[in-house]
Protein backbone atom coordinates (compact mmCIF):
# COMPACT_ATOMS: atom_id res chain seq x y z
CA UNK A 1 87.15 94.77 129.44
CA UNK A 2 88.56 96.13 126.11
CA UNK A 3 92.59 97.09 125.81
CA UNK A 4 93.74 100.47 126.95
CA UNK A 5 94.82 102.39 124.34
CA UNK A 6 96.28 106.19 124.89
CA UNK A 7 94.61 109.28 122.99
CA UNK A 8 98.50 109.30 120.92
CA UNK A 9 97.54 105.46 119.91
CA UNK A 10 94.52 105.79 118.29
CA UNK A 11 95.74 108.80 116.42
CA UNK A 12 98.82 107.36 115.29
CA UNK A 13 96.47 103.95 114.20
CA UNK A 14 93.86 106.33 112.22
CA UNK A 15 96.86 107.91 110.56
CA UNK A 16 98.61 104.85 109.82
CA UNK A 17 95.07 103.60 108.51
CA UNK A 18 94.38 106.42 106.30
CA UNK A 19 98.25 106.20 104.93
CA UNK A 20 96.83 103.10 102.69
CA UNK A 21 95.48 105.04 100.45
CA UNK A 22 97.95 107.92 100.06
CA UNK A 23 101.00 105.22 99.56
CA UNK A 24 98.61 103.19 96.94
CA UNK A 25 97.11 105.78 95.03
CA UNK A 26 100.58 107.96 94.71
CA UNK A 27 102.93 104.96 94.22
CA UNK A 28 104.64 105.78 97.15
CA UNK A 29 106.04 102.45 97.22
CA UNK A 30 109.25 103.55 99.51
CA UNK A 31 106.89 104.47 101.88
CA UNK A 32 105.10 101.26 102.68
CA UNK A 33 106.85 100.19 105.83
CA UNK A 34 105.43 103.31 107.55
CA UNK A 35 101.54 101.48 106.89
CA UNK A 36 102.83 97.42 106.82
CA UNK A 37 104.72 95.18 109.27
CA UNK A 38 107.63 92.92 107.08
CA UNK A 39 105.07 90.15 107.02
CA UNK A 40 101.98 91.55 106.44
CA UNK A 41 99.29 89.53 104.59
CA UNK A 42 96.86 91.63 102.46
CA UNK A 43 93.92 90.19 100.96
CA UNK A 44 91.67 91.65 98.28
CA UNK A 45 88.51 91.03 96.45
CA UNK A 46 85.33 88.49 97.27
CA UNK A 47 85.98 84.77 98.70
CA UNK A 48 89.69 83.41 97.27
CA UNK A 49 90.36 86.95 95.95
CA UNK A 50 94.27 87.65 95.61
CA UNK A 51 96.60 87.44 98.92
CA UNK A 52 99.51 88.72 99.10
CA UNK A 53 102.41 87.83 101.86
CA UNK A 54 104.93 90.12 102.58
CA UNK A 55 106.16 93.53 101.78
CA UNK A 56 107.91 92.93 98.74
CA UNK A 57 104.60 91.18 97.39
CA UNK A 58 103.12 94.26 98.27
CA UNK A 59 105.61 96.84 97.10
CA UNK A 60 105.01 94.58 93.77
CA UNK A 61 101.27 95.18 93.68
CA UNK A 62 101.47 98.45 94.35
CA UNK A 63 104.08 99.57 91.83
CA UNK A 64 101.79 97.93 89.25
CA UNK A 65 98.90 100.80 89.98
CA UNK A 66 97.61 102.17 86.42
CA UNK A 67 97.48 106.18 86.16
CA UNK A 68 93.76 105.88 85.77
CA UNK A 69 93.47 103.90 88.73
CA UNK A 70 90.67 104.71 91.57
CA UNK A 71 91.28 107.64 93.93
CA UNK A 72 90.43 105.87 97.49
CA UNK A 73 88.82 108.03 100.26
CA UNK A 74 88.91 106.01 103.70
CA UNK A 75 86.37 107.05 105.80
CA UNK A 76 84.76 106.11 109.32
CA UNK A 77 87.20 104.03 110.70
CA UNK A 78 86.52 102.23 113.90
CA UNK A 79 89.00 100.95 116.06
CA UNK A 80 87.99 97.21 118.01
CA UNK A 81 89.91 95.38 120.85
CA UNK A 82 90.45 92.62 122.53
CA UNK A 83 91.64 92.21 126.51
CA UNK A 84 95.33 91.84 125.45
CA UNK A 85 94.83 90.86 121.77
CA UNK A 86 94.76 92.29 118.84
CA UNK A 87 93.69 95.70 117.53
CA UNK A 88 91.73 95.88 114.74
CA UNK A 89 89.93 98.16 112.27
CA UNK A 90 86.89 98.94 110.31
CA UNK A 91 86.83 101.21 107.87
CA UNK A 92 84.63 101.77 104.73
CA UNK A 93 86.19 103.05 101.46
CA UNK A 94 85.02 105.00 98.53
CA UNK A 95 86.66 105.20 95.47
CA UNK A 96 86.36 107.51 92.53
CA UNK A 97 87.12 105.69 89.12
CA UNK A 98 88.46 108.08 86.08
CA UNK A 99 85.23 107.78 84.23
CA UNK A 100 83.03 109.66 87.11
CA UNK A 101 82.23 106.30 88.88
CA UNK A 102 82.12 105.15 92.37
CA UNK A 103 82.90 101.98 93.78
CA UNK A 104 83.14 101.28 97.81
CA UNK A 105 83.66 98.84 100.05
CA UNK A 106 85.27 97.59 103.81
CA UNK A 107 89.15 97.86 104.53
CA UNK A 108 89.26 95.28 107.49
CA UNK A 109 92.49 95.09 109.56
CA UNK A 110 95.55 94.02 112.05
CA UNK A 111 97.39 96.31 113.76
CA UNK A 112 100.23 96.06 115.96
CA UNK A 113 103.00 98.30 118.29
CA UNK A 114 106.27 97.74 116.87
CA UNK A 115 109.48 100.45 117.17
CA UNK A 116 108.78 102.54 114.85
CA UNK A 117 104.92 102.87 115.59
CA UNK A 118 101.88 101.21 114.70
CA UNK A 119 101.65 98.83 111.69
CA UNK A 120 99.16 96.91 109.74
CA UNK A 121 99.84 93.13 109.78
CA UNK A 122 97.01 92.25 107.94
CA UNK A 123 94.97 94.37 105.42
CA UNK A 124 91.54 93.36 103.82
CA UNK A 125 89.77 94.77 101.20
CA UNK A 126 85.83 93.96 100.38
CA UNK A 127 84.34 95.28 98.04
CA UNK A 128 80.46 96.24 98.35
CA UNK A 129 79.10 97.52 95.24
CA UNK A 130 79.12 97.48 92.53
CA UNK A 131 78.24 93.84 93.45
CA UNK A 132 80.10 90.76 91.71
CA UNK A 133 77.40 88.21 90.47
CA UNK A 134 77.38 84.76 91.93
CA UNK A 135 79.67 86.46 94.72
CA UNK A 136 77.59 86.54 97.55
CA UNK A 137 76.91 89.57 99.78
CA UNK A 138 79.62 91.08 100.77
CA UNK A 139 78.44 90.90 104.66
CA UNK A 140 79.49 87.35 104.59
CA UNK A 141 83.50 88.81 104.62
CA UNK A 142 82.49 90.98 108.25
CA UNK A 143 82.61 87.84 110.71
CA UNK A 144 82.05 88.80 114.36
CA UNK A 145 85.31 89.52 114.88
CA UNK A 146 85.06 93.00 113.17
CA UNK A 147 81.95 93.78 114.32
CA UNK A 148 81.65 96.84 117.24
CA UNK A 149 80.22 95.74 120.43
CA UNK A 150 80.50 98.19 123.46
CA UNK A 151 82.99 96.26 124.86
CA UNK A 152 85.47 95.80 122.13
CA UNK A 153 85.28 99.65 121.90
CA UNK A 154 88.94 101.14 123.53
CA UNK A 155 89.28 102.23 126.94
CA UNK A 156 91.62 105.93 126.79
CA UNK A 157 94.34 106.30 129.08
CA UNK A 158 96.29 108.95 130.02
């Protein structure tokens, strides 16, 4: 049996979800503890990639964005659970580059309750295409773990 979330939950985890993108592509690095725990890991690219610990590694990154960064679109997010364990989420990404390009990918990730809501505690990014030769497919980064089964699926309480 999957965890029992309530209908408030799993809006306040899309939200928090979609947030990534707002708080990246703006530079709204003051507002990063309303998406990320104080210890949150966040991993990017194929295989080693770049991971960062923390929020200040984060606030870091993020501060670093170039105006003519990607605009990120998160889309179809899925929420997965285990009986009493952690919550996680699938969602795909697109991204619009300043020359007219796309690029997309899979935003994999942790959440957890805390006090002031839900946060991400760990964040991955892989891309799909365009593909990076002598990479791999990216399907190798989607272990069962993220993968929806009916049971992993929430249950909705009241």
């Amino acid at each position: 049996m999957s965890r029992k979330l309530t209908a408030a939950d799993v809006a306040e985890i899309h939200q928090t979800v979609a947030l990534v993108a707002h708080v990246y592509d703006d530079v709204e690095v003051n507002a990063l503890d309303l998406v990320f725990t104080e210890d949150v890991e966040v991993a990017l690219g194929y295989g080693e990639g770049v991971t960062l610990h923390g929020l200040a590694a984060v606030r870091e990154l993020f501060s670093q964005r170039r105006p003519d960064g990607p605009d990120h679109q998160t889309v179809n997010t899925v929420i997965l659970t285990d009986p009493d364990g952690p919550v996680r989420t699938h969602s795909r990404y697109i991204a619009l580059r300043s020359d007219g390009t796309t690029t997309n990918g899979d935003y994999l990730g942790i959440l957890v309750p805390t006090p002031r809501g839900w946060r991400i505690s760990y964040f991955r990014s892989v891309p799909r295409y365009p593909r990076v030769e002598g990479a791999g497919p990216p399907a190798t980064a989607i272990t069962d773990e993220w993968r929806p089964t009916a049971d992993r699926l929430p249950a909705f309480v009241d």
